[in-house]
C-alpha atoms as a PDB file:
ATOM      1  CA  UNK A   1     -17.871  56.979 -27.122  1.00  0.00           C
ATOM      2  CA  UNK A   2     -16.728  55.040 -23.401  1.00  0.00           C
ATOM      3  CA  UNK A   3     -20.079  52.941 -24.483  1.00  0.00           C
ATOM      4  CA  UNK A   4     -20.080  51.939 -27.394  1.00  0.00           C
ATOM      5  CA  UNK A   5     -16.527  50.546 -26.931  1.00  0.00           C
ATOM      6  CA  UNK A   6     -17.235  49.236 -23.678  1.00  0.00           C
ATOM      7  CA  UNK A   7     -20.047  47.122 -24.982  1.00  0.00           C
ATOM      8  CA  UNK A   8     -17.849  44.859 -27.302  1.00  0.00           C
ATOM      9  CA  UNK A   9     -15.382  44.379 -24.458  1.00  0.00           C
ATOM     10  CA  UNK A  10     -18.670  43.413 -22.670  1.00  0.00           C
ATOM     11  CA  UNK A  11     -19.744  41.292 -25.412  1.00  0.00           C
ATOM     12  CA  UNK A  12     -16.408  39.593 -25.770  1.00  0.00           C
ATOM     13  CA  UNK A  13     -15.556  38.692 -22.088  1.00  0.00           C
ATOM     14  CA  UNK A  14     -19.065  36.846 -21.660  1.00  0.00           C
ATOM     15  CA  UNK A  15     -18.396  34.709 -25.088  1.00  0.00           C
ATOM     16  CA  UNK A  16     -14.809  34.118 -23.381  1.00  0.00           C
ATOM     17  CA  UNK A  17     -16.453  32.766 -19.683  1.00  0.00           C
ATOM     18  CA  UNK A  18     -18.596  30.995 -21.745  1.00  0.00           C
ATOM     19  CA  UNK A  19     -15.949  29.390 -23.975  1.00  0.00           C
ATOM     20  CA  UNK A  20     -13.975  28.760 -20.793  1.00  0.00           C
ATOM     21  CA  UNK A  21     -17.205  27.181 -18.923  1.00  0.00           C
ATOM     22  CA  UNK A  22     -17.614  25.147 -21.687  1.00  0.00           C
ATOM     23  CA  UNK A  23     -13.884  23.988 -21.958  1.00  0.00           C
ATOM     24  CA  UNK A  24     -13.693  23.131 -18.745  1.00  0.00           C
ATOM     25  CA  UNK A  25     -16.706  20.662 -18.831  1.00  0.00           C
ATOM     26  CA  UNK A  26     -15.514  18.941 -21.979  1.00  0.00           C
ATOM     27  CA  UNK A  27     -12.578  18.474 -19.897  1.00  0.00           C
ATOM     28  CA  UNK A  28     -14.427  16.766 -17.414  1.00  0.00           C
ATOM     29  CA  UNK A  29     -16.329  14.489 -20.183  1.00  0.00           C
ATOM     30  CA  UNK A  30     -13.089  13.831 -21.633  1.00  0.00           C
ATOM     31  CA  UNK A  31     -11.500  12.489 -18.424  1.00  0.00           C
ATOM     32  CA  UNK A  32     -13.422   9.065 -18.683  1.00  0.00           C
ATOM     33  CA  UNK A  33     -12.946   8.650 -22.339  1.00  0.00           C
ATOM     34  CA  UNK A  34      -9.670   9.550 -21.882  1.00  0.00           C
ATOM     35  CA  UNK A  35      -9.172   6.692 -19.220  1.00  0.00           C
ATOM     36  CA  UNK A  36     -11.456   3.901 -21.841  1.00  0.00           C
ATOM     37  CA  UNK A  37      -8.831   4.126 -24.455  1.00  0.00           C
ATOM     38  CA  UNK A  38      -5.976   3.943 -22.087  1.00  0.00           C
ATOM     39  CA  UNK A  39      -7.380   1.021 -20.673  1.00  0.00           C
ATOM     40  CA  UNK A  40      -7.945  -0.521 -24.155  1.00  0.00           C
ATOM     41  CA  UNK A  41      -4.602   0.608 -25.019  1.00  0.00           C
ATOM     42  CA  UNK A  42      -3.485  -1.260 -21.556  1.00  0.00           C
ATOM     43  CA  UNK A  43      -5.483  -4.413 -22.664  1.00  0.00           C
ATOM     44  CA  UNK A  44      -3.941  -4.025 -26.025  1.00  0.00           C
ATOM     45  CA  UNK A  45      -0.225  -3.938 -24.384  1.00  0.00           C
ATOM     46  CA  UNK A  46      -1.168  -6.908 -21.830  1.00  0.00           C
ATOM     47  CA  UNK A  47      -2.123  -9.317 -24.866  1.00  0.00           C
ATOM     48  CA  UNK A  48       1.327  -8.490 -26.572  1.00  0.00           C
ATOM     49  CA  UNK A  49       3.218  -8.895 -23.266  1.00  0.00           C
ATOM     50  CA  UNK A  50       3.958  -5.619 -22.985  1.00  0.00           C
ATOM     51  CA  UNK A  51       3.449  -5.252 -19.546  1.00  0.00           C
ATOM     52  CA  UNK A  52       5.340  -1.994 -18.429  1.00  0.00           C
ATOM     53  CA  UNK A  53       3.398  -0.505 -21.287  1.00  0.00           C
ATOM     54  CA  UNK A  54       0.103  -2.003 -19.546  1.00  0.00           C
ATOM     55  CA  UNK A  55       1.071  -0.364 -16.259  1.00  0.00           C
ATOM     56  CA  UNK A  56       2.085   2.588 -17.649  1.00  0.00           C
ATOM     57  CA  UNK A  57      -0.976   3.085 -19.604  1.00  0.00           C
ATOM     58  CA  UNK A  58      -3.050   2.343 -16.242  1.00  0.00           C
ATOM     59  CA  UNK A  59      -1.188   4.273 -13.686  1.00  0.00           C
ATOM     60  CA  UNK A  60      -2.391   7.544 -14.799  1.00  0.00           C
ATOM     61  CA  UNK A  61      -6.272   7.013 -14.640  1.00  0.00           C
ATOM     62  CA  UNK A  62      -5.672   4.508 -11.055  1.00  0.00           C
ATOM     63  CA  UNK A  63      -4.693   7.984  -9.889  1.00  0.00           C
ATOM     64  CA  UNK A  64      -7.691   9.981 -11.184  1.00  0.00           C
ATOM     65  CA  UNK A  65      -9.981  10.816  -8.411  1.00  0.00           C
ATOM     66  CA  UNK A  66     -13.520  11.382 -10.119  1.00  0.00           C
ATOM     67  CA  UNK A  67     -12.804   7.757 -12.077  1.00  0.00           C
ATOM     68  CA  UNK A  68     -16.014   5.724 -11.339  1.00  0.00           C
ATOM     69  CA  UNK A  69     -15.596   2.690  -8.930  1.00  0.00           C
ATOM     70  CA  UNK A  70     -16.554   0.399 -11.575  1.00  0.00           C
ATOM     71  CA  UNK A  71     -14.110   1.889 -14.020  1.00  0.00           C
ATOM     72  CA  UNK A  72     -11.645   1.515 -11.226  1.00  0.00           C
ATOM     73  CA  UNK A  73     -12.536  -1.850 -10.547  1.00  0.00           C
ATOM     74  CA  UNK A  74     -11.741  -2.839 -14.116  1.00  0.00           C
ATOM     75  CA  UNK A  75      -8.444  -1.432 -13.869  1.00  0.00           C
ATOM     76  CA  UNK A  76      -7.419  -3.225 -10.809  1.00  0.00           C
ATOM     77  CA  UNK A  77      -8.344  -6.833 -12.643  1.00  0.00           C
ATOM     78  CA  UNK A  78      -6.060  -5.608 -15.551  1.00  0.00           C
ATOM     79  CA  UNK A  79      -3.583  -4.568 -13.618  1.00  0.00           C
ATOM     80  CA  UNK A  80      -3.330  -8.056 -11.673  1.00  0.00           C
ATOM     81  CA  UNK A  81      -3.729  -9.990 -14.860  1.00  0.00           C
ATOM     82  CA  UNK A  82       0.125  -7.980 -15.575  1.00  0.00           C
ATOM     83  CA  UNK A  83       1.287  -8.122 -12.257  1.00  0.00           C
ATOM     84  CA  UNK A  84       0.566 -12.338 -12.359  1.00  0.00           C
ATOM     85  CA  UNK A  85       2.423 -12.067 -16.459  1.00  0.00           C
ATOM     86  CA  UNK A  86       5.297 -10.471 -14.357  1.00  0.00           C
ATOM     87  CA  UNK A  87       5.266 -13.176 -12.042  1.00  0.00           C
ATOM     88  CA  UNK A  88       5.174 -10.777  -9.187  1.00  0.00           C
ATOM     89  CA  UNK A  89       2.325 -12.169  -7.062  1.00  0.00           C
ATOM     90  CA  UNK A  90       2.636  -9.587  -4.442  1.00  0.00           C
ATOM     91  CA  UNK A  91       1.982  -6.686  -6.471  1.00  0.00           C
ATOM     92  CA  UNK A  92      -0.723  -8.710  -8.154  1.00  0.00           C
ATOM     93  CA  UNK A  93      -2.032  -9.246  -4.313  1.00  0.00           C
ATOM     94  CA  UNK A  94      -2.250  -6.183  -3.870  1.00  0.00           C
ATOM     95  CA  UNK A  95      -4.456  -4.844  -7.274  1.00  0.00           C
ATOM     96  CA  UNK A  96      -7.157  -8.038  -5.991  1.00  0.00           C
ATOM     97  CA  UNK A  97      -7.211  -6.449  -2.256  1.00  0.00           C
ATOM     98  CA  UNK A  98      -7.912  -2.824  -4.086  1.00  0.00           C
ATOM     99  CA  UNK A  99     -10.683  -4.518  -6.547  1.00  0.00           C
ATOM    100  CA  UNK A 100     -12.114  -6.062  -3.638  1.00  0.00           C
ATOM    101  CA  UNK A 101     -12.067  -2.638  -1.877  1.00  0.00           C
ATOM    102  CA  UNK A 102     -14.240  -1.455  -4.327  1.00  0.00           C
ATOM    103  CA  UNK A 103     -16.505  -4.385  -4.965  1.00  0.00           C
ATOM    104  CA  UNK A 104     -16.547  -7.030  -2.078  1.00  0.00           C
ATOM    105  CA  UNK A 105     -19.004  -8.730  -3.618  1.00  0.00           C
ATOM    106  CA  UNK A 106     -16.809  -9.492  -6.770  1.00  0.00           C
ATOM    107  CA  UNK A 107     -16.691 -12.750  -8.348  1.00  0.00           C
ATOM    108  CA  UNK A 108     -14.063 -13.934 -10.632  1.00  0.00           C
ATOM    109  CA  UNK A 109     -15.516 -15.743 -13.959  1.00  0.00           C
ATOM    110  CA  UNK A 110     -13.735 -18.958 -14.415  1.00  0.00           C
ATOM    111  CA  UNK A 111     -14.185 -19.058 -18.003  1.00  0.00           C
ATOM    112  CA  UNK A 112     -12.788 -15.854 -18.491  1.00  0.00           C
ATOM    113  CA  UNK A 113     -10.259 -15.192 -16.002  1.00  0.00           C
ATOM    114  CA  UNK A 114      -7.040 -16.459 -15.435  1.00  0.00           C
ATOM    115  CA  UNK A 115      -6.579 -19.110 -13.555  1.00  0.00           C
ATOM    116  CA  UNK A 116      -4.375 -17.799 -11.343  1.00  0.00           C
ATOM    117  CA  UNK A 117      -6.534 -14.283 -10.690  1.00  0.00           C
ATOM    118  CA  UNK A 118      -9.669 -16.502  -9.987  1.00  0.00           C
ATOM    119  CA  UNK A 119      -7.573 -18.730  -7.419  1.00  0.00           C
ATOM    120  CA  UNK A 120      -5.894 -15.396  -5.970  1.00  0.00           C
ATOM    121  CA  UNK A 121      -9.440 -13.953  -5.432  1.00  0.00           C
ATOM    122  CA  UNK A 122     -10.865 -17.005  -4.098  1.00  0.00           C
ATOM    123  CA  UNK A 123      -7.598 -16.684  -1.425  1.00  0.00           C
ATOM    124  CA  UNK A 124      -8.101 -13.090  -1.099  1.00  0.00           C
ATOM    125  CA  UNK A 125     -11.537 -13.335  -0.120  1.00  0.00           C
ATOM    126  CA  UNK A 126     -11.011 -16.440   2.461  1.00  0.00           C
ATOM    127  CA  UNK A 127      -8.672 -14.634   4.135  1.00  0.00           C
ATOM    128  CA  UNK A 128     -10.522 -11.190   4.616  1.00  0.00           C
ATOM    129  CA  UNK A 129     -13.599 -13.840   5.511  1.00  0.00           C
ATOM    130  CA  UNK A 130     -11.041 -15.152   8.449  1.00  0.00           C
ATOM    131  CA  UNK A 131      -9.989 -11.833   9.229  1.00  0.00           C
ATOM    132  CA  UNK A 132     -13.471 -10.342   9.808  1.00  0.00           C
ATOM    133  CA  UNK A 133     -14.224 -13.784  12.066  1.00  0.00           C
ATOM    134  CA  UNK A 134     -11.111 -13.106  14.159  1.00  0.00           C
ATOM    135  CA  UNK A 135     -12.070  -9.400  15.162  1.00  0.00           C
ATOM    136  CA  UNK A 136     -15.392 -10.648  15.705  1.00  0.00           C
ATOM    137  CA  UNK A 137     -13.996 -13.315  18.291  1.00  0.00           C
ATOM    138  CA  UNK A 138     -12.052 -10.485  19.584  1.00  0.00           C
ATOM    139  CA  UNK A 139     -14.932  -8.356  19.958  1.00  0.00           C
ATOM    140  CA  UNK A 140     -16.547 -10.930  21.397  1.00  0.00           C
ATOM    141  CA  UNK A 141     -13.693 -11.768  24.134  1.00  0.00           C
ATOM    142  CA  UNK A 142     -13.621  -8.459  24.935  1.00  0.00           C
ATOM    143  CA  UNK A 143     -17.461  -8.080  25.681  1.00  0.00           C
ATOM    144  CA  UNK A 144     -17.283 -11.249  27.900  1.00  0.00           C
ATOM    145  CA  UNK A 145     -14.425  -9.605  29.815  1.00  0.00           C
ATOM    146  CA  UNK A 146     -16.251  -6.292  30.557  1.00  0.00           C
ATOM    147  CA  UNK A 147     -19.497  -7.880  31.445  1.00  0.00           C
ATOM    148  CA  UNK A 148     -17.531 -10.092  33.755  1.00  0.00           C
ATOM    149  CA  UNK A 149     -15.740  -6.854  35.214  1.00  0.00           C
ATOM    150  CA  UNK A 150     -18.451  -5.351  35.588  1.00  0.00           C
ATOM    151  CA  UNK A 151     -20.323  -8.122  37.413  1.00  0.00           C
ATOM    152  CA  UNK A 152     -17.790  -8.571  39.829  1.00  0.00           C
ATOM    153  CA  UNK A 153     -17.364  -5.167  40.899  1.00  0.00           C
ATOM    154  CA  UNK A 154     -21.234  -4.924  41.027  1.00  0.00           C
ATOM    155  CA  UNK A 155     -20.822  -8.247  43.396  1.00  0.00           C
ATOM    156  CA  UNK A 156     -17.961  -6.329  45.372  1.00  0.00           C
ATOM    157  CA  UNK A 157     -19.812  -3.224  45.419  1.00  0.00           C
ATOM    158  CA  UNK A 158     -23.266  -4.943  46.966  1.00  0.00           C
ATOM    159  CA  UNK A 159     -20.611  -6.809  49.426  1.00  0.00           C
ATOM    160  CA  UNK A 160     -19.483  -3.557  50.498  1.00  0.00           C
ATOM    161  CA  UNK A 161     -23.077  -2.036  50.821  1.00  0.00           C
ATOM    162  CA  UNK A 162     -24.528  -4.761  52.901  1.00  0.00           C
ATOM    163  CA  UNK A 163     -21.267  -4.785  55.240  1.00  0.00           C
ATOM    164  CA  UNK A 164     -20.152  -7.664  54.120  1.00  0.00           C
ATOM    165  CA  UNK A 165     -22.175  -9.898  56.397  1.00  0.00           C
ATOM    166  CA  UNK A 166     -23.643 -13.028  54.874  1.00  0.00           C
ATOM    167  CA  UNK A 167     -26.532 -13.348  57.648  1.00  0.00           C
ATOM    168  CA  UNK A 168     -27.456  -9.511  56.884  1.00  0.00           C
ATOM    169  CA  UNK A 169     -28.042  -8.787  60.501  1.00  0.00           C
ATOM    170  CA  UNK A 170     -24.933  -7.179  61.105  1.00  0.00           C
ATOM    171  CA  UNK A 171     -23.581  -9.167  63.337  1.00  0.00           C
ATOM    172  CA  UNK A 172     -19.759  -9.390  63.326  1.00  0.00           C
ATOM    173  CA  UNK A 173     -17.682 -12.810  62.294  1.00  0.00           C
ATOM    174  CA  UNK A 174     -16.239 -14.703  65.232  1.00  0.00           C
ATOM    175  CA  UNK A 175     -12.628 -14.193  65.777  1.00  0.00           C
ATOM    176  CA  UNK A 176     -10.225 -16.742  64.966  1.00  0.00           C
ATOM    177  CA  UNK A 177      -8.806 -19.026  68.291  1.00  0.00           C
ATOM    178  CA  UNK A 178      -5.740 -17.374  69.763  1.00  0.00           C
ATOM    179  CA  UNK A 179      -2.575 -19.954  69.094  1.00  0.00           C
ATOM    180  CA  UNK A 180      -1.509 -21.427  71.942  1.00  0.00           C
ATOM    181  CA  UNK A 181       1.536 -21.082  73.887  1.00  0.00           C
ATOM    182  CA  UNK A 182       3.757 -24.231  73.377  1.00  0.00           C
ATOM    183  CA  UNK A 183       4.375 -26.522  76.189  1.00  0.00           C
END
């Protein structure tokens, strides 16, 4: 009698781990789907010049780790198109640095793109070009300087070796004339 009702308990917990198996991965399907129609609903809200709405829509799935970079990436453009409707060029700035992030390679599309996103981009991108070059200088500077340490305490170091005799025979340097007595 223990068997027979322990089989449908059986039964019944694997049909549960596998409902809750398969839950959990239509969770994780859902996640990106979920994150397509708020960005449509964010699109939606920047056209109407809603643009809290936009942000608020956006915020959650910016903040979703397993979002796709390219998903991502989309979301940061939005989200500077608003931040330029706000007239807050900082924050907008700041979305172009984190698209860039993501995509270095991106390239604004004139006929598509605000004018003002395309020129921040372009800005963006000179400046992290400018940035890169300065490090490099530095990097540079700082090479020169250690091969040029280097060098001269190799130089000091041989001086040392040899005795610090030009000739290298050993022989001492003459001694300087005594000062004479005044008269």
């Amino acid at each position: 009698m223990c068997r027979i009702g322990l089989l449908p308990a059986l039964g019944w917990l694997i049909v549960g781990g596998a409902l809750l198996v398969g839950s959990a991965s239509a969770v994780q399907a859902q996640t990106p789907t979920s994150c397509d129609t708020r960005f449509a609903q964010a699109q939606k809200a920047y056209y109407a010049a809603e643009f809290e709405v936009a942000v608020a829509r956006l915020r959650p799935c910016a903040q979703e780790p397993t979002l796709p970079d390219s998903v991502r990436a989309r979301m940061y453009r939005l989200l500077s198109f608003v931040r330029l409707g706000q007239n807050d060029e900082a924050a907008a700035r700041r979305a172009v640095e984190s698209l860039l992030d993501l995509r270095p390679d991106f390239m604004p599309d004139p006929s598509e793109d605000r004018p003002d996103f395309v020129a921040l981009v372009e800005q963006a991108k000179t400046q992290r070009r400018a940035r890169a070059e300065a490090k490099e200088d530095e990097n540079r500077r700082w090479l020169r300087w250690t091969l040029g340490a280097a060098a001269a305490a190799l130089g000091t170091a041989a001086v040392l070796l040899l005795g610090g005799s030009d000739s290298g025979d050993g022989a001492e340097l003459p001694r300087p004339p005594s000062p004479q007595p005044p008269e």
